[in-house]
Structures are given as structure tokens and as C-alpha cells.
Protein backbone atom coordinates (compact mmCIF):
# COMPACT_ATOMS: atom_id res chain seq x y z
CA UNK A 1 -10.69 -77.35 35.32
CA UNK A 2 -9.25 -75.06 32.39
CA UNK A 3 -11.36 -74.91 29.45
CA UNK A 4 -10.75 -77.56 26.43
CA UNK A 5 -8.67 -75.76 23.43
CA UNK A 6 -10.74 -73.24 21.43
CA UNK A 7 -12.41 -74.88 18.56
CA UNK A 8 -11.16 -73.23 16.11
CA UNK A 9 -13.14 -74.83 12.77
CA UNK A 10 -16.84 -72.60 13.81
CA UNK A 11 -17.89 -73.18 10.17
CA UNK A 12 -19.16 -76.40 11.06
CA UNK A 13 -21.42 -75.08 13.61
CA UNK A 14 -25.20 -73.65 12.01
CA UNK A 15 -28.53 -73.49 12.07
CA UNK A 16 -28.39 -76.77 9.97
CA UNK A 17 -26.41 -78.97 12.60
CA UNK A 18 -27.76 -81.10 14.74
CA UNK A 19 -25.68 -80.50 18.42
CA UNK A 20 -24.68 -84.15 18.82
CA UNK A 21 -22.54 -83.75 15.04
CA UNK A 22 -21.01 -80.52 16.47
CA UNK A 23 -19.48 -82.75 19.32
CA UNK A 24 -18.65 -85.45 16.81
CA UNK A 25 -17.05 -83.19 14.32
CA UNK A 26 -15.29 -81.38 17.34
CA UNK A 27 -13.84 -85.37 18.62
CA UNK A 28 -13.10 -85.77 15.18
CA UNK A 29 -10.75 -82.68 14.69
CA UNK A 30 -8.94 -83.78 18.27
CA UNK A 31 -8.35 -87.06 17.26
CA UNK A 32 -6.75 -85.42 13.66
CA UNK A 33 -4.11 -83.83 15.73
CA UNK A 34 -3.52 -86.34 18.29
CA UNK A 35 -3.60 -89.77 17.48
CA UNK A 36 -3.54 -91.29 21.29
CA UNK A 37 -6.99 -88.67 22.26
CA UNK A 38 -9.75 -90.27 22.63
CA UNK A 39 -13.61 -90.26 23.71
CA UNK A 40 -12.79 -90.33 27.37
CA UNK A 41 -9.80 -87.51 26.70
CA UNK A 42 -12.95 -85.80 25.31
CA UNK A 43 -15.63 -85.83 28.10
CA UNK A 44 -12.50 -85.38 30.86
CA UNK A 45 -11.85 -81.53 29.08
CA UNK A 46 -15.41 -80.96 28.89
CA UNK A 47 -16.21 -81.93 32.79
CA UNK A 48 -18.40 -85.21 32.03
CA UNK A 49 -18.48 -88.96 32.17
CA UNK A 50 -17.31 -91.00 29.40
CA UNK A 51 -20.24 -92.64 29.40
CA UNK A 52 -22.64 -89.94 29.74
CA UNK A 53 -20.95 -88.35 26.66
CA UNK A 54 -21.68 -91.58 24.69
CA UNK A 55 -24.72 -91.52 25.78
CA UNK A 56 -25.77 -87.91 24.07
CA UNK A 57 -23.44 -88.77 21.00
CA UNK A 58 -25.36 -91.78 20.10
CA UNK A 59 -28.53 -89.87 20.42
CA UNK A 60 -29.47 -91.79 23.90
CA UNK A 61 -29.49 -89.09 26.18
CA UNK A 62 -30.03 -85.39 25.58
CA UNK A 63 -28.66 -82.49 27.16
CA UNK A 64 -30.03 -79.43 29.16
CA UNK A 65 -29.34 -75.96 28.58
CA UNK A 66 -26.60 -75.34 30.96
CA UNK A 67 -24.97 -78.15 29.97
CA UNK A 68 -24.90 -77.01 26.86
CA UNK A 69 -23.77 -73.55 27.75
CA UNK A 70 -21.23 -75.15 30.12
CA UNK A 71 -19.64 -77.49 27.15
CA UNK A 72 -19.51 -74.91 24.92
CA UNK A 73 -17.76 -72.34 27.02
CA UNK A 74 -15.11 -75.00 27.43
CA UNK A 75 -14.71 -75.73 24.33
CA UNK A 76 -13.78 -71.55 24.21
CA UNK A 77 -16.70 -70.73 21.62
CA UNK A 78 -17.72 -67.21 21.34
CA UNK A 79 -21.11 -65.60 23.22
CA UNK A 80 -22.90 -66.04 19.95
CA UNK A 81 -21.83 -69.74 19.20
CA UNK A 82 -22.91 -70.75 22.92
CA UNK A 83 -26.06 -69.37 22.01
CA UNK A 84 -26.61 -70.94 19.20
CA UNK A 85 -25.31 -74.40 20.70
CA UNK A 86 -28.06 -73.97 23.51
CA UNK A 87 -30.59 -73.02 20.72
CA UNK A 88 -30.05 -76.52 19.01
CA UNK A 89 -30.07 -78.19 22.27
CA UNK A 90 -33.56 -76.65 23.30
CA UNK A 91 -35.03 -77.25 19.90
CA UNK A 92 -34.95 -80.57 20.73
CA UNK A 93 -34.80 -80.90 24.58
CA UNK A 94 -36.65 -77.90 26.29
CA UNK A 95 -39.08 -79.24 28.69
CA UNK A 96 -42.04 -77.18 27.16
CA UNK A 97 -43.45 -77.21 23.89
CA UNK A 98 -43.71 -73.12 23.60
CA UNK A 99 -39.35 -73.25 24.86
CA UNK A 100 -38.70 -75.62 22.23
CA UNK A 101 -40.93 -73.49 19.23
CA UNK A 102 -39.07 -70.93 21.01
CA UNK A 103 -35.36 -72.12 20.51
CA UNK A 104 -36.80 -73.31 16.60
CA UNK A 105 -37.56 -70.17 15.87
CA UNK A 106 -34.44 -68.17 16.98
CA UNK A 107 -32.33 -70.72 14.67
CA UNK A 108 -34.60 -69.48 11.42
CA UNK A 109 -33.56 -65.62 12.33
CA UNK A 110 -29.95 -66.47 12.72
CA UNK A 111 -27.79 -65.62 9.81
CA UNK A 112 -24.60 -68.54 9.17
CA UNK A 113 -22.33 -67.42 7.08
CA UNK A 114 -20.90 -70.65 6.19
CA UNK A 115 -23.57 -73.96 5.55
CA UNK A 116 -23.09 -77.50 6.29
CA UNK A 117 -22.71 -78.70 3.40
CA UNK A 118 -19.69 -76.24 1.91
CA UNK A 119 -18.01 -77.65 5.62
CA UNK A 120 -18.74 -81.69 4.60
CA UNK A 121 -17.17 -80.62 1.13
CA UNK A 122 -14.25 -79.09 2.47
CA UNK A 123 -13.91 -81.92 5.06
CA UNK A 124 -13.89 -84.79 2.11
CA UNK A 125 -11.35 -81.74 0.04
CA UNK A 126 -8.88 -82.04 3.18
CA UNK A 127 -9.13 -85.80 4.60
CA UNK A 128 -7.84 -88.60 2.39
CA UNK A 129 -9.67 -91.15 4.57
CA UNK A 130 -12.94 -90.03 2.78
CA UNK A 131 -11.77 -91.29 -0.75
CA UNK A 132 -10.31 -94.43 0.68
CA UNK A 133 -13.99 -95.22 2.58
CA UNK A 134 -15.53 -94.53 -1.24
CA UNK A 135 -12.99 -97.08 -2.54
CA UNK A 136 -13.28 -99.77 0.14
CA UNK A 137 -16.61 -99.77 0.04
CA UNK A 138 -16.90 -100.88 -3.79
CA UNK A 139 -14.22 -103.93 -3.11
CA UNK A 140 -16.24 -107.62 -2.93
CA UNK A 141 -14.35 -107.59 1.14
CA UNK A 142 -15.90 -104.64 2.39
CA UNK A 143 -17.66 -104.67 5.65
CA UNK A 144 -20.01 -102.46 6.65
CA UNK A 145 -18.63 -101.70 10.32
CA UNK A 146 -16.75 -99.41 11.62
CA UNK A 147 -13.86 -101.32 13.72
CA UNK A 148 -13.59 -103.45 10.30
CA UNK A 149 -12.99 -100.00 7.99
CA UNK A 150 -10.50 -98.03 10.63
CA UNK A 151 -8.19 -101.52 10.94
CA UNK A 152 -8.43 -101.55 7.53
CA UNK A 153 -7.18 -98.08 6.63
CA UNK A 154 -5.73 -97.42 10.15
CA UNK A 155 -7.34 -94.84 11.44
CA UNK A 156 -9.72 -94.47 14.33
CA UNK A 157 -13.28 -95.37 14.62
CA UNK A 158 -14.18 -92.08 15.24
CA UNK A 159 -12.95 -90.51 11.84
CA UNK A 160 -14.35 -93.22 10.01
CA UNK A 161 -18.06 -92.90 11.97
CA UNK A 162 -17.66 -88.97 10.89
CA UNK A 163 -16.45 -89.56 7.11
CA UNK A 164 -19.44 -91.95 6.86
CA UNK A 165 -22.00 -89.36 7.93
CA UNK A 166 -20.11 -86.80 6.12
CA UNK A 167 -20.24 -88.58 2.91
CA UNK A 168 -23.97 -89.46 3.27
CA UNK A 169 -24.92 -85.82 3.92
CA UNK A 170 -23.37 -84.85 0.77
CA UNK A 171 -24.92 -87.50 -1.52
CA UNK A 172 -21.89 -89.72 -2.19
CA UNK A 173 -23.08 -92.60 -0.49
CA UNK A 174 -25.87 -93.81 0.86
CA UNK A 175 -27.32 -97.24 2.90
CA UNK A 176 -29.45 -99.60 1.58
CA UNK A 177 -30.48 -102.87 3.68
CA UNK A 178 -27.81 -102.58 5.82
CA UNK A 179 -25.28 -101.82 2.81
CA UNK A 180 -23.07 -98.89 1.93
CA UNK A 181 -23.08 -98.11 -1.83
CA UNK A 182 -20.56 -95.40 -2.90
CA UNK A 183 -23.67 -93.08 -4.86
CA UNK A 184 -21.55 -91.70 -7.78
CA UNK A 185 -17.90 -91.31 -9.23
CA UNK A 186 -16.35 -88.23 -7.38
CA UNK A 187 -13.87 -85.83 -8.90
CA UNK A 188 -12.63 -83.29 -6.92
CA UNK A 189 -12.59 -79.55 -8.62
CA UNK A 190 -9.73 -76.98 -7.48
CA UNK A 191 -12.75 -74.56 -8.31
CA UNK A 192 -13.80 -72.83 -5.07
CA UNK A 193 -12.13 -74.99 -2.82
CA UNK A 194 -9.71 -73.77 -0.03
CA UNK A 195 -5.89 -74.01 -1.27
CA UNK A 196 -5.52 -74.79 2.43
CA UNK A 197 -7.93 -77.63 2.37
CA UNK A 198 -5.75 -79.25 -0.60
CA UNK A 199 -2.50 -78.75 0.87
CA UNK A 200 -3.82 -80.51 3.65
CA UNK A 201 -5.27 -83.53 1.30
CA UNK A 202 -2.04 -83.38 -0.76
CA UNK A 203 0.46 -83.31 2.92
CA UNK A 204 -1.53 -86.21 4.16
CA UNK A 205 -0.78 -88.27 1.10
CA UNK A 206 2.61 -87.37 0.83
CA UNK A 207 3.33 -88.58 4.52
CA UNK A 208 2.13 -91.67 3.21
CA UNK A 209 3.67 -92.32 0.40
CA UNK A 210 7.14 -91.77 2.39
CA UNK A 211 5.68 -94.31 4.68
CA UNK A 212 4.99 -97.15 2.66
CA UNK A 213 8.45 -97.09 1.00
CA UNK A 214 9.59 -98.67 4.83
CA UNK A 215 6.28 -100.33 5.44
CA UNK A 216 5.37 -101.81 1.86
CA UNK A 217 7.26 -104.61 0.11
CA UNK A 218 8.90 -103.65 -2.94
CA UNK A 219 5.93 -105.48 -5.10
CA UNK A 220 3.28 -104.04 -3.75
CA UNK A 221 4.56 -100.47 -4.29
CA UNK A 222 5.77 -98.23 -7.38
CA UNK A 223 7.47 -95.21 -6.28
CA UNK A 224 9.40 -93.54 -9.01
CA UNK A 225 11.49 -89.81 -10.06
CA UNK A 226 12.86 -88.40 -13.15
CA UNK A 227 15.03 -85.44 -13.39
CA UNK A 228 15.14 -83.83 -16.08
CA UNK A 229 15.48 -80.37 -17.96
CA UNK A 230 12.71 -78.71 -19.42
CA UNK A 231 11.48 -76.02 -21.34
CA UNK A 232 10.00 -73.85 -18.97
CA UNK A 233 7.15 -72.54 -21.67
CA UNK A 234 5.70 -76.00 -21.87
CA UNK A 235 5.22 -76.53 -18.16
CA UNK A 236 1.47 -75.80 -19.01
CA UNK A 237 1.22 -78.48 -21.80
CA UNK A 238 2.77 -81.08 -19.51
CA UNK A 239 0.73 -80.55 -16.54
CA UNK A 240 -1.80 -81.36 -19.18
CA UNK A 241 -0.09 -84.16 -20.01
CA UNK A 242 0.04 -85.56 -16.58
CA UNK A 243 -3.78 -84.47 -16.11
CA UNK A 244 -4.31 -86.91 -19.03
CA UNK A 245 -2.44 -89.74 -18.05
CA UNK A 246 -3.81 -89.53 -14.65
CA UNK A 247 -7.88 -89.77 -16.07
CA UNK A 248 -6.92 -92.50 -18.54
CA UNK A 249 -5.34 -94.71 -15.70
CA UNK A 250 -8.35 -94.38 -13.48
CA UNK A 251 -10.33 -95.32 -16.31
CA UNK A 252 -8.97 -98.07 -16.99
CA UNK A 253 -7.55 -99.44 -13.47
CA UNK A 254 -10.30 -97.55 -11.28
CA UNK A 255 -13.23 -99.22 -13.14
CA UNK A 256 -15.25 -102.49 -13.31
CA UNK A 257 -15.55 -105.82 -11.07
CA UNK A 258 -12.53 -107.28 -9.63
CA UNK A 259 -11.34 -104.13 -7.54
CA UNK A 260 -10.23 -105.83 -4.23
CA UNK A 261 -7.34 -103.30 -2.91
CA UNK A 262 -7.42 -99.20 -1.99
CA UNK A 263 -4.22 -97.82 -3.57
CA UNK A 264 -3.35 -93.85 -4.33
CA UNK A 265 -1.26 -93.17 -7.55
CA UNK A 266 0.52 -90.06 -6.75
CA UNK A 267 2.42 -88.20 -9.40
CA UNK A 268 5.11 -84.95 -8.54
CA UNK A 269 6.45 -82.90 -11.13
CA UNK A 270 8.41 -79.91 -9.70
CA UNK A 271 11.04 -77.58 -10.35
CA UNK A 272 14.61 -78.06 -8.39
CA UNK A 273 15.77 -74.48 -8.82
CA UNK A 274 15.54 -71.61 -6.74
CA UNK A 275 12.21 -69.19 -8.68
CA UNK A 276 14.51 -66.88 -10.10
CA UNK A 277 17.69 -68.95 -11.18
């Protein structure tokens, strides 16, 4: 069998990880780019059952070492990065307590040069799914399962398991008796963030947006342009403008009891002319 495409995102993979994310994140990112993959597509390119790969992703069954070596080698991860993978296996599985203590301590020396939580932050930066989960959940509706939230946004179960423990790990929400609570308001700084990571955020949205002008009734939707000339030396004070506008309407639409419906406002102001006409 030829190995599974090279995954390509390795920040998400440290000391900090525990193996069975690294396979979810890894499903996760294949079922980004194709919408028809799936669990079994998963465990067919990496040479097991479907069901023995559900097994170690719910935390049911564990893995040996040369399984682990074997998955990560087809999933086309460096020398270094199959060690490590086999590391966080053994830390957990190795048949001897002096292995295990063993595996534990080789993760401490290991240097990461990216840390789990800078890759959660620039997953919730890139995926819009992650601020329509915060949203659901504060609507009086909301169900806490997972089948419930992807119809409901319609995406797969899979992303919405990942943004879930994504958004835990970073503190934005949490579960209390069985109940999601979104944690905190969220606002998104450019500051430090990948541009890549919000042109992604920004494309998704836009694909949408086109979208619901065929799949969204007229009344339900508010999708509006003006052309018009402008002083290019004020671009700066209307961006602020727009920056305003944007705060005060999520203050006062965003806000309070009542909220039973995710939307996105979305807002383009762009120049029509070549840069140097």
C-alpha cells in the first residue's frame, strides 16, 4: 500500500499532545480538503480496521510501538516526528514501567518549536466552524451532541468533535454537568497571527456568503455593495469607521437573552482599480 499524503501541518505534533489528538487533528485536516473522506478512508491509508482505529481514537484501545512507527511512516512524517509519535505512544502503553519512564523522559529533553496551544489558536484563527460552535452553544436550542451541532452548521462530526476539544484546551469553553458553556467573549487580534491563517478564515466565509445568496430566502439574508469614489488619504479613517460600526452592532445584536440563530455579518470595502491607476 503507498503511504497516506504527507502531513504537512507538524506544528500540531509535541511533547504536549496526546497521540490519539495527533490522529484526530490529522482526520480532521483530511476531512477539510475532502468533504466525502471519512474515518474508514482514514484507517484504509494507514493499513488498519475501521474499527480498530475507533477503537484507539476514543481512548479504548492503545497502540504498540510499531504500530505507531508504522502509522506514522505512512502518514510520510520525518525520522524525528516518528520518534516522537512512538515516544507518546510508549509513555502511555510500554509494557514495563522503566520503558514507559523511559519514553516520559525522552519527551522532557525534546525541544518543539511550536506548542499546542499557539496550533489550537491558529486552528480557531483559520476555521469559521469554531465561532459558529461558540455561538450555537449560547442559543436556548443548543444540544450538546455532536450529530445535533454538524447538521446544524453542516459540517462533519469529526470537525465539530475536534473544534470542541480545541476550544476547551484553550479556555473558551468548558463542560459543566453535561453542558457546554462558551467561557468568555472572544475577539480575534491580527497581532501575531498567521496572514495565512486569516485568509483562510476570511475565504471560508466568503464561499459562504456567495452561497447563501442561492440557498437563503431573500428575508433571511442582507447582502449589500456600494461603489463609490473616495479619497484615497482617508482609507485609514474609514476602515476605522467600519471597525466601529462592526463593535457597536455586536454589542448591541450579539448580546443578551433571546439569541436563537448563528449569523456572520460580513462587511468588504475594496478598491476596483488596478494599484497604480
Amino acid at each position: 500500500m503507498q503511504p497516506a499524503a504527507p502531513y504537512k501541518n507538524s506544528y500540531m505534533l509535541s511533547t504536549d499532545n496526546d497521540y490519539r489528538q495527533v490522529l484526530r487533528e490529522e482526520l480532521e485536516s483530511r476531512c477539510r480538503k475532502n468533504h466525502r473522506y471519512s474515518l474508514r478512508s482514514f484507517a484504509r491509508d494507514l493499513g488498519i480496521t475501521s474499527s480498530r482505529l475507533s477503537e484507539v481514537m476514543r481512548g479504548r484501545y492503545g497502540l504498540s510501538r510499531g504500530a505507531a512507527t508504522e502509522i506514522a511512516q505512512k502518514l510520510g512524517w520525518s525520522a524525528n516526528e516518528v520518534s516522537l509519535f512512538g515516544d507518546l505512544v510508549d509513555s502511555q502503553h510500554a509494557r514495563t514501567k522503566r520503558k514507559r519512564a523511559a519514553a516520559q523522559g525522552r519527551l522532557v529533553s525534546y525541544q518543539s518549536e511550536y506548542r499546542q496551544l499557539t496550533s489550537d489558536a491558529f486552528q480557531v484563527i483559520a476555521d469559521w466552524y469554531h465561532y459558529a460552535i461558540l455561538e450555537l452553544v449560547c442559543t436556548p436550542g443548543f444540544r450538546n451532541d455532536d450529530a445535533w451541532i454538524a447538521k446544524s452548521l453542516g459540517i462533519s462530526e469529526h470537525l465539530v468533535a475536534g473544534g470542541i476539544a480545541r476550544l476547551k484546551r484553550i479556555g473558551l469553553l468548558a463542560e459543566k454537568n453535561g453542558a457546554l458553556q462558551a467561557m468568555e467573549d472572544f475577539t480575534a487580534s491580527p497581532s501575531g497571527v498567521p496572514s495565512s491563517a486569516l485568509r483562510k478564515f476570511h475565504s471560508q466565509l466568503l464561499k459562504k456568503a456567495h452561497a447563501s445568496l442561492y440557498l437563503q430566502h431573500v428575508d433571511d439574508r442582507d447582502i449589500s455593495h456600494v461603489v463609490l469614489a473616495v479619497d484615497r488619504r482617508r482609507i485609514a479613517e474609514a476602515k476605522e469607521e467600519i471597525k466601529k460600526f462592526r463593535r457597536g452592532f455586536d454589542a448591541k445584536f450579539g448580546q443578551g437573552e433571546g439569541r436563537d440563530l448563528v449569523y456572520c455579518l460580513g462587511m468588504t470595502f475594496f478598491s476596483l482599480q488596478e494599484k497604480n491607476a
